[in-house]
N, C-alpha and C. Protein backbone atom coordinates (compact mmCIF):
# COMPACT_ATOMS: atom_id res chain seq x y z
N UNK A 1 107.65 104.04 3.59
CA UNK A 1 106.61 104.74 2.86
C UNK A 1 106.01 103.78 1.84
N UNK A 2 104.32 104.13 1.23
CA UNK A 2 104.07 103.04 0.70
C UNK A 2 103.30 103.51 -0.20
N UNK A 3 103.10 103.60 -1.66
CA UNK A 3 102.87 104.44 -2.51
C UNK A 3 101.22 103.67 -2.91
N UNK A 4 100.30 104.59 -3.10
CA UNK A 4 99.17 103.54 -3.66
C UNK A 4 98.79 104.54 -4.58
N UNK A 5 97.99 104.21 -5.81
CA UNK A 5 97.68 105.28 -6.47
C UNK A 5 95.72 104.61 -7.08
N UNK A 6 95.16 105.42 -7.05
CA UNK A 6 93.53 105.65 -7.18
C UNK A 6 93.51 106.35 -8.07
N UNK A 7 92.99 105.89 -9.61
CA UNK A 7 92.85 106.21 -11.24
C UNK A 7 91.78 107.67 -10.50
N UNK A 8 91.81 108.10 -11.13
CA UNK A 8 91.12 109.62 -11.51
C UNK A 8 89.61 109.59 -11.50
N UNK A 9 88.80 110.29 -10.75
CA UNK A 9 87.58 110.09 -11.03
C UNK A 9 86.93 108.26 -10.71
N UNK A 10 87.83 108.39 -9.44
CA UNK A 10 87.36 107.01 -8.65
C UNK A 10 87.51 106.49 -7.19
N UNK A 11 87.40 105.90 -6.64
CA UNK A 11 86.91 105.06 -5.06
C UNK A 11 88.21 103.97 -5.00
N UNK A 12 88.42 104.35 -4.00
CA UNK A 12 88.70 102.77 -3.76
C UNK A 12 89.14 102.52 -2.36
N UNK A 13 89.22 101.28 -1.81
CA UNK A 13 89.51 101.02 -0.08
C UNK A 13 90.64 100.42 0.03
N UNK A 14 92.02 101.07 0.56
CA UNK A 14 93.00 100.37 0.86
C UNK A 14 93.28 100.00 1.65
N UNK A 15 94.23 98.70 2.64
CA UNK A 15 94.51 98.15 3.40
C UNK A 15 95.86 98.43 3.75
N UNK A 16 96.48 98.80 4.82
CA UNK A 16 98.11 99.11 4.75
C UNK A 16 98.24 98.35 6.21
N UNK A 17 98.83 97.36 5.76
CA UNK A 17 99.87 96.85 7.22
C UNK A 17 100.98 97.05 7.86
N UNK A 18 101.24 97.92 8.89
CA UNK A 18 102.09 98.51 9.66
C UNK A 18 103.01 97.16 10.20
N UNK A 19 104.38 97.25 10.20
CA UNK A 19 104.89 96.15 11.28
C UNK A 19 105.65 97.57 12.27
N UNK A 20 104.50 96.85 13.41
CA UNK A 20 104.97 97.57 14.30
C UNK A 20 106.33 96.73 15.18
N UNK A 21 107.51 97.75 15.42
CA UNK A 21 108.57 96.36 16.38
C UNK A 21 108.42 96.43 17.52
N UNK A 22 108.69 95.33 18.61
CA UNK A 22 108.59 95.41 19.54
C UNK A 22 108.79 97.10 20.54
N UNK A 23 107.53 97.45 21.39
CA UNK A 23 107.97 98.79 22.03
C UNK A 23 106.95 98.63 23.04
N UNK A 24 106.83 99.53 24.00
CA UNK A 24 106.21 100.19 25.05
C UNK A 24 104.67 100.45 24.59
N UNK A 25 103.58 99.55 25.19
CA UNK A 25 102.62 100.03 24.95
C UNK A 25 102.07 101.39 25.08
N UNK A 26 100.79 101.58 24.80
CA UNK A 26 100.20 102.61 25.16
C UNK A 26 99.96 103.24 26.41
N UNK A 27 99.66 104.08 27.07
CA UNK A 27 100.10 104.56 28.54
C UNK A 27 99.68 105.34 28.99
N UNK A 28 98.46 105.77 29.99
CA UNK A 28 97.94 106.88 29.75
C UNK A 28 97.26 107.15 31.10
N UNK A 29 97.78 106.24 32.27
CA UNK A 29 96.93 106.21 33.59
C UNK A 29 97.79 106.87 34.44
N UNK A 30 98.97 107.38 34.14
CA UNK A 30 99.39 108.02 35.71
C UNK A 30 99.91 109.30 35.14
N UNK A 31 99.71 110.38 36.21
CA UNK A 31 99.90 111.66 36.22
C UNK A 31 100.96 112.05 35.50
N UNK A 32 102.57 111.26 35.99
CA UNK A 32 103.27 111.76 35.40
C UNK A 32 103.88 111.07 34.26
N UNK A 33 103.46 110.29 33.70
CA UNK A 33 103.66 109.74 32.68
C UNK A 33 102.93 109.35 31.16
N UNK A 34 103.08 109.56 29.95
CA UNK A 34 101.96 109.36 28.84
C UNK A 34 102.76 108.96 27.55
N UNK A 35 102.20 107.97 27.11
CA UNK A 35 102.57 107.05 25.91
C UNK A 35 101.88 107.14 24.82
N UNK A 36 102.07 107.86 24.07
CA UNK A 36 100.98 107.40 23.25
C UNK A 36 101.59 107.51 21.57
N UNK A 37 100.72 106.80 20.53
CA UNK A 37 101.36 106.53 19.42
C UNK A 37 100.46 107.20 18.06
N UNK A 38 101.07 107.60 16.93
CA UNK A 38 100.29 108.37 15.77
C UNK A 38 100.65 107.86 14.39
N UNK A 39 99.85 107.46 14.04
CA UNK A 39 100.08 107.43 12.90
C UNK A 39 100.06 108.42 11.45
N UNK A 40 101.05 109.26 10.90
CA UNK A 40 100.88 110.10 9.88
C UNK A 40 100.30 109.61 8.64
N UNK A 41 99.48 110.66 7.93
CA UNK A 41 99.69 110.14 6.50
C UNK A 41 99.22 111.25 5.60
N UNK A 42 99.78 111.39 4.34
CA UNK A 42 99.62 112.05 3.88
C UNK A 42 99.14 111.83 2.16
N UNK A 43 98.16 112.40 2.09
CA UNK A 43 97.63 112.46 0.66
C UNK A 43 98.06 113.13 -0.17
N UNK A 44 98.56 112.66 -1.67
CA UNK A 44 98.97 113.82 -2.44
C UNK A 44 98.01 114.07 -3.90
N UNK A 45 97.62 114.89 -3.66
CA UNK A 45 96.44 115.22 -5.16
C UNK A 45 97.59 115.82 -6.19
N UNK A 46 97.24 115.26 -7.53
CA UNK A 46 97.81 115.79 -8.29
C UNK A 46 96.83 115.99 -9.45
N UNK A 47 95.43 116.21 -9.14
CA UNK A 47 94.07 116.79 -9.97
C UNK A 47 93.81 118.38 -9.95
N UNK A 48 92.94 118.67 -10.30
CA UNK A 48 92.34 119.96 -9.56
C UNK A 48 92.62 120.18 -8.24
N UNK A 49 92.58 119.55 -7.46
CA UNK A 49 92.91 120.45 -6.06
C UNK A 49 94.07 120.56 -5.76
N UNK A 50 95.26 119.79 -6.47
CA UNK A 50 96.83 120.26 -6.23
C UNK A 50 97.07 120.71 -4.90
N UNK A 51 97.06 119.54 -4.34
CA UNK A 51 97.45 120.24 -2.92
C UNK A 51 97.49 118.94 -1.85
N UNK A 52 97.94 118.65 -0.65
CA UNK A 52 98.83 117.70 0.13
C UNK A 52 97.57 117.48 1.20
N UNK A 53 96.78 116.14 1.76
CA UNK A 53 95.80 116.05 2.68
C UNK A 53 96.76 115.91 3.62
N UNK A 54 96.87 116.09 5.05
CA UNK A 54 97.88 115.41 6.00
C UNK A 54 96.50 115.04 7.14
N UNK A 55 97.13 113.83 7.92
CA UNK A 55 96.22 113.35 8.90
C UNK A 55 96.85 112.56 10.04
N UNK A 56 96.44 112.80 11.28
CA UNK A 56 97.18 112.30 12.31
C UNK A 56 96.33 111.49 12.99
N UNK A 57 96.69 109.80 12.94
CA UNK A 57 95.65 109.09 13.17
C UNK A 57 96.33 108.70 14.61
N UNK A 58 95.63 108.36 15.89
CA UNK A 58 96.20 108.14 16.97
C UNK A 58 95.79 106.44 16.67
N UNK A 59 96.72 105.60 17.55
CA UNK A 59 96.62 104.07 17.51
C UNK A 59 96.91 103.81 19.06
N UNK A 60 96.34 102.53 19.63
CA UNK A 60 96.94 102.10 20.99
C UNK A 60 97.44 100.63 20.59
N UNK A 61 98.64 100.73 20.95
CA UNK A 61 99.86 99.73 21.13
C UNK A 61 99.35 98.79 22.48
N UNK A 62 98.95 97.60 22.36
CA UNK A 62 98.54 96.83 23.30
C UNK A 62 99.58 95.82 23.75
N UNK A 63 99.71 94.96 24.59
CA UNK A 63 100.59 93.47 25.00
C UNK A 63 100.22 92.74 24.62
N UNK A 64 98.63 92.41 24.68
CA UNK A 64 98.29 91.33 24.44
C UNK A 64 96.57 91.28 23.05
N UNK A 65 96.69 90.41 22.20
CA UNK A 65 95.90 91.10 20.94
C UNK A 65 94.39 91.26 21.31
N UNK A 66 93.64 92.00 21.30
CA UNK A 66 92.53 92.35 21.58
C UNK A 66 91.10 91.30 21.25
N UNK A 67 91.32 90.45 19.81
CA UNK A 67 90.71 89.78 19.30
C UNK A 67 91.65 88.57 18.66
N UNK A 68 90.96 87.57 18.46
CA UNK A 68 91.93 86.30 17.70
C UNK A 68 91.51 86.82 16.15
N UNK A 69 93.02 86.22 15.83
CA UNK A 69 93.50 86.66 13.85
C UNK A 69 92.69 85.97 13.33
N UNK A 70 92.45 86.05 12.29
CA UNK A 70 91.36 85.50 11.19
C UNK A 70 92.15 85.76 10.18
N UNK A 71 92.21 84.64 8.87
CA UNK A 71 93.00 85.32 7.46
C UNK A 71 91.55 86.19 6.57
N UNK A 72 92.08 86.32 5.65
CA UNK A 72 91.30 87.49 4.50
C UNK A 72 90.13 86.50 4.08
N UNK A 73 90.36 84.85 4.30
CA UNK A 73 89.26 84.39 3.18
C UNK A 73 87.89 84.07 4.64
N UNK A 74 88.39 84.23 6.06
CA UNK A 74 87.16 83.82 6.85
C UNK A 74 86.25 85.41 6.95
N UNK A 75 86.87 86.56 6.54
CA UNK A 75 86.04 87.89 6.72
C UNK A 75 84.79 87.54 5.58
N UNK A 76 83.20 88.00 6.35
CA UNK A 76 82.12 87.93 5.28
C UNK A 76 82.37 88.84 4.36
N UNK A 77 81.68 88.68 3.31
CA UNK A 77 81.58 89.36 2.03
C UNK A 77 80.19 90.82 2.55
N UNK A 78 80.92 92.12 2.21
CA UNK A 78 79.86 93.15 2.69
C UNK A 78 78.51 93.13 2.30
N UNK A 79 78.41 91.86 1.04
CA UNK A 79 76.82 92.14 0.67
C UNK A 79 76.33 91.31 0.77
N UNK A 80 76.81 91.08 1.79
CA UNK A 80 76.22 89.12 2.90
C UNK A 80 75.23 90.37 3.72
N UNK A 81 73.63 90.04 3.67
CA UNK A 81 73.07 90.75 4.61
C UNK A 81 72.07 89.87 5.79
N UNK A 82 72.23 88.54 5.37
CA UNK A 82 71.70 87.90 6.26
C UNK A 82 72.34 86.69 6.93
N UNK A 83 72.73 86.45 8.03
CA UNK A 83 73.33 85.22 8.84
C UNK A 83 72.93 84.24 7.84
N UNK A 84 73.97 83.20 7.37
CA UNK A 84 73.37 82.23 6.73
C UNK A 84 73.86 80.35 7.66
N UNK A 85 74.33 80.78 8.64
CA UNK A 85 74.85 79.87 9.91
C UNK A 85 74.89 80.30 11.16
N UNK A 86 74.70 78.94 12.01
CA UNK A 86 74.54 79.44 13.51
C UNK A 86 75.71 80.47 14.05
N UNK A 87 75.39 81.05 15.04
CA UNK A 87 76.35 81.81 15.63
C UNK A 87 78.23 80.99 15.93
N UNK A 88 79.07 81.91 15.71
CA UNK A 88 80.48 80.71 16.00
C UNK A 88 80.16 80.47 17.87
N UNK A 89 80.58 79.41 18.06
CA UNK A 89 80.88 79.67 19.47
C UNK A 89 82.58 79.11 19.94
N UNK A 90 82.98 79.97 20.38
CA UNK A 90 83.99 80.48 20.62
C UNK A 90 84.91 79.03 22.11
N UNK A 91 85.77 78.34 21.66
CA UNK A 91 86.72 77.67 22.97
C UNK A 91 87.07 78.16 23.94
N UNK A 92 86.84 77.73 25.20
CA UNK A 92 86.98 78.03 26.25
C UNK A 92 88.78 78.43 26.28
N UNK A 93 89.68 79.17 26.55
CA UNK A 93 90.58 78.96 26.84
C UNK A 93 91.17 77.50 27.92
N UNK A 94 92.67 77.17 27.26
CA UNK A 94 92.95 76.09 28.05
C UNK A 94 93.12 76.39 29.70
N UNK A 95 93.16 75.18 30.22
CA UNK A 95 93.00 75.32 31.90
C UNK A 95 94.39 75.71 32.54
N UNK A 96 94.75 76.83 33.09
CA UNK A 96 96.37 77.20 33.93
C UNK A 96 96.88 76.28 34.56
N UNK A 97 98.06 75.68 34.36
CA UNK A 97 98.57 75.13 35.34
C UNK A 97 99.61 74.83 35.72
N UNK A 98 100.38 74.79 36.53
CA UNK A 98 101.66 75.31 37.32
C UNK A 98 102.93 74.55 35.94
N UNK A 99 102.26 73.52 35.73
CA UNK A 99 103.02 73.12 34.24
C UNK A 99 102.64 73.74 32.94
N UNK A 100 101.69 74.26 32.59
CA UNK A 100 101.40 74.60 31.40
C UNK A 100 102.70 75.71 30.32
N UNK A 101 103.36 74.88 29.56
CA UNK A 101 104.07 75.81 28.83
C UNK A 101 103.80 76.71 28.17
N UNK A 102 102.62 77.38 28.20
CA UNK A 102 102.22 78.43 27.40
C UNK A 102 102.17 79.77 28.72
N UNK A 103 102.18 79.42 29.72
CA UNK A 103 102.34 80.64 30.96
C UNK A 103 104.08 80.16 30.77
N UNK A 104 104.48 79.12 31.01
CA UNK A 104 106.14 79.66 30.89
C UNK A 104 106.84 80.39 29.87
N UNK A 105 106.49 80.30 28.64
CA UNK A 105 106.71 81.53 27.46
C UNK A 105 106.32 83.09 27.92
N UNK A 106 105.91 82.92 28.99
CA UNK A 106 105.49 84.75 29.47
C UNK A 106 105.70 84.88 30.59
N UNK A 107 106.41 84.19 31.32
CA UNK A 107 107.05 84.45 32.58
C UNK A 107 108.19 86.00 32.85
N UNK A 108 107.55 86.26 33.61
CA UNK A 108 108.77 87.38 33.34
C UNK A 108 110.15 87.27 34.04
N UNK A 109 111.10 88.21 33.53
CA UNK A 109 112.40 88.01 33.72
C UNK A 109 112.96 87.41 34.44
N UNK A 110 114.01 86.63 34.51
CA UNK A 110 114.44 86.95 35.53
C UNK A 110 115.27 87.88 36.40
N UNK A 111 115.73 87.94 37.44
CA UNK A 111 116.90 89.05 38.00
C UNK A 111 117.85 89.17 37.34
N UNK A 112 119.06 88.10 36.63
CA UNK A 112 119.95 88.57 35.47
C UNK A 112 119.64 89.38 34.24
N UNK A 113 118.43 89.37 33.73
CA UNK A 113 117.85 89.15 32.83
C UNK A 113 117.55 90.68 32.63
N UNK A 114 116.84 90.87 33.99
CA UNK A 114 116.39 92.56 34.18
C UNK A 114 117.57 92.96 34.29
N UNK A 115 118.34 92.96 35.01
CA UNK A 115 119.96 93.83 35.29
C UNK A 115 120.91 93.69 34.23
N UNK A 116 120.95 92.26 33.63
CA UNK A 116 121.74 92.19 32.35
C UNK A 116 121.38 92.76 31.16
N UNK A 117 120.09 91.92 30.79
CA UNK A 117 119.35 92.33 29.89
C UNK A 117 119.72 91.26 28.90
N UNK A 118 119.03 91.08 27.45
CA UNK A 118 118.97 90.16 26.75
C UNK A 118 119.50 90.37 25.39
N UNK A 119 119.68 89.81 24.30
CA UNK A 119 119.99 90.37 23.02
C UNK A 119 118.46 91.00 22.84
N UNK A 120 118.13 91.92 21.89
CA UNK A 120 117.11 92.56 20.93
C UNK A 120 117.49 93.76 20.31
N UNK A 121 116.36 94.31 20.26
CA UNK A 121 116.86 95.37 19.00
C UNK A 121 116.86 96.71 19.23
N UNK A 122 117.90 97.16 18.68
CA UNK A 122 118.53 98.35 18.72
C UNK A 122 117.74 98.91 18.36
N UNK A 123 116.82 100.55 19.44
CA UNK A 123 116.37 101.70 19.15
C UNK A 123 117.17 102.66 18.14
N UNK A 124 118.12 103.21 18.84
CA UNK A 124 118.73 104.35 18.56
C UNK A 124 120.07 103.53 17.80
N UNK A 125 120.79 103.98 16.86
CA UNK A 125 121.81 103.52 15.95
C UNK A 125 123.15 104.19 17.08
N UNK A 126 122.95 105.14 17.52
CA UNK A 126 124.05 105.99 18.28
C UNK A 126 124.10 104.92 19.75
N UNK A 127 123.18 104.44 20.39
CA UNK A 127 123.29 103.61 21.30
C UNK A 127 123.16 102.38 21.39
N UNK A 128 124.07 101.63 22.65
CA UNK A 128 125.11 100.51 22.41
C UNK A 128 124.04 99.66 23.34
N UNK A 129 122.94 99.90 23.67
CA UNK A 129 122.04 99.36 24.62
C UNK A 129 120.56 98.76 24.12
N UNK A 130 120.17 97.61 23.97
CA UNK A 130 119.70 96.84 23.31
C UNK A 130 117.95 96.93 24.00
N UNK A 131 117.21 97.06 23.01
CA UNK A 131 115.97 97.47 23.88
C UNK A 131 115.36 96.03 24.00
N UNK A 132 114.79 95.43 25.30
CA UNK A 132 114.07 94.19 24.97
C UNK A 132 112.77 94.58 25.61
N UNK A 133 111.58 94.05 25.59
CA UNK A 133 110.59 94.55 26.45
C UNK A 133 110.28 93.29 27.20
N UNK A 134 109.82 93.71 28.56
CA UNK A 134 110.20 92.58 29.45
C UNK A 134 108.35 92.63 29.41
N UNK A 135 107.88 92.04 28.43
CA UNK A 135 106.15 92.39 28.49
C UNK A 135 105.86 90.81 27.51
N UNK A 136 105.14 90.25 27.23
CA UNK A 136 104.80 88.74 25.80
C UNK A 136 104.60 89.88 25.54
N UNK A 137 105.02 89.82 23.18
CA UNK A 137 105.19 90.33 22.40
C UNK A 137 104.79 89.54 21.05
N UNK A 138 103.27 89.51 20.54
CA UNK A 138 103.09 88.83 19.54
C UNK A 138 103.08 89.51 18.79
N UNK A 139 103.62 88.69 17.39
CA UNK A 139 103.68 88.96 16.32
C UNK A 139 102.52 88.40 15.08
N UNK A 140 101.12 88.51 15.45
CA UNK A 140 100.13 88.18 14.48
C UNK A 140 100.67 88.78 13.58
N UNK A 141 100.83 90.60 13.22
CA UNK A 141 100.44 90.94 12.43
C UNK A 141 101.40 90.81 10.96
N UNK A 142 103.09 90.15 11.49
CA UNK A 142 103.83 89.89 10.80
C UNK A 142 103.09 88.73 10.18
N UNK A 143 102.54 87.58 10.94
CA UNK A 143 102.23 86.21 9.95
C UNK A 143 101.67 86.72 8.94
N UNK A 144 100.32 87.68 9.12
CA UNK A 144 99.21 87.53 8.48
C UNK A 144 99.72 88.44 7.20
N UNK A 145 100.49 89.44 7.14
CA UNK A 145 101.35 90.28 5.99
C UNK A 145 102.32 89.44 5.44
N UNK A 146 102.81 88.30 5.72
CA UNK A 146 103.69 87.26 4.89
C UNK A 146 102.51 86.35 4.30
N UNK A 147 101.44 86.05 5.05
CA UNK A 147 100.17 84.91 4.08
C UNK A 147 99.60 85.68 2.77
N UNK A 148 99.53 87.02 3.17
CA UNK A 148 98.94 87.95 2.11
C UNK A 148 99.91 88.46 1.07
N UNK A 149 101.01 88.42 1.29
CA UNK A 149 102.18 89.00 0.43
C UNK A 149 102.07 90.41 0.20
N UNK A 150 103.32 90.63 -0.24
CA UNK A 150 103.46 92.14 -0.77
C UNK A 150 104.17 92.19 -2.07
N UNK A 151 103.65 93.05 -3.08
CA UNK A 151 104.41 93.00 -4.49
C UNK A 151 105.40 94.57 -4.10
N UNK A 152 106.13 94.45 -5.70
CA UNK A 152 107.52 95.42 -5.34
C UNK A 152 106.85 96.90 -5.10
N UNK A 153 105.94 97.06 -5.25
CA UNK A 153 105.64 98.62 -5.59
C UNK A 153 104.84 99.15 -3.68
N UNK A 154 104.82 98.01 -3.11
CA UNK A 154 104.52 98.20 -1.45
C UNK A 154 105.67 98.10 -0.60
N UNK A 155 105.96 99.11 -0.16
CA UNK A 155 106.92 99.00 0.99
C UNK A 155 106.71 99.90 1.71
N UNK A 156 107.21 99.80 3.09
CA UNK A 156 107.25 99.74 4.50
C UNK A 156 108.09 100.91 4.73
């Protein structure tokens, strides 16, 4: 839980970084099966309206990141209203190849591997069975919440 508090008779835009742990993406294409993930949250007024907002935000859990990370200082400033540089243009990804160590980091299992299974992390505290996901599993969003820090009054 992560406490933020907004002075009285004011605005403001907060940022909250989730570490999500490794799990089962989102899931939503076959009949008998559906994955899907929510995020709660809840507002507490303690003004005039004395009373609890609740909100159920849905999220999709992906494999692989949708966009490349950027830190806080490359985002424009909102009252940037005109391009003041050419467009970025963007690197080709590198070329595949039967050596390339960046496809061997995502190779999937092997047969021991699936039947044995690997060290990772424990779902359930009551069970003795170690969840690994046999899927690549990046962790942007951990870097970018250690570059930005967190003081004592934010937690998770």
């Amino acid at each position: 839980m992560q406490e933020l508090f907004i002075a009285k008779n004011n605005k403001d835009d907060v940022q909250v970084y989730l570490q999500v742990p490794p799990t089962v993406p989102s899931f939503d294409c076959c009949p008998i099966i559906k994955v899907e993930y929510i995020v709660e949250v809840t507002f507490e007024s303690s003004g005039s309206i004395n009373s609890n907002i609740d909100a159920a935000v849905p999220i999709i859990i992906g494999t692989i990141p949708a966009l490349r990370s950027a830190s806080r200082g490359d985002a424009p400033s909102p009252s940037t209203s005109h391009a003041t540089a050419p467009p970025l243009e963007l690197e080709d990804p590198p070329a595949y190849s039967v050596g390339n160590s960046a496809m061997e980091a995502v190779l999937p299992p092997t047969y021991e591997e699936s039947v044995n299974g690997v060290d990772g992390t424990t779902i359930d505290k009551d069970s003795i069975e170690p969840y690994v996901p046999r899927y690549p599993f990046f962790r942007q969003l951990s870097e970018i919440h250690e570059k930005v820090g967190t003081s004592d009054s934010e937690r998770l």
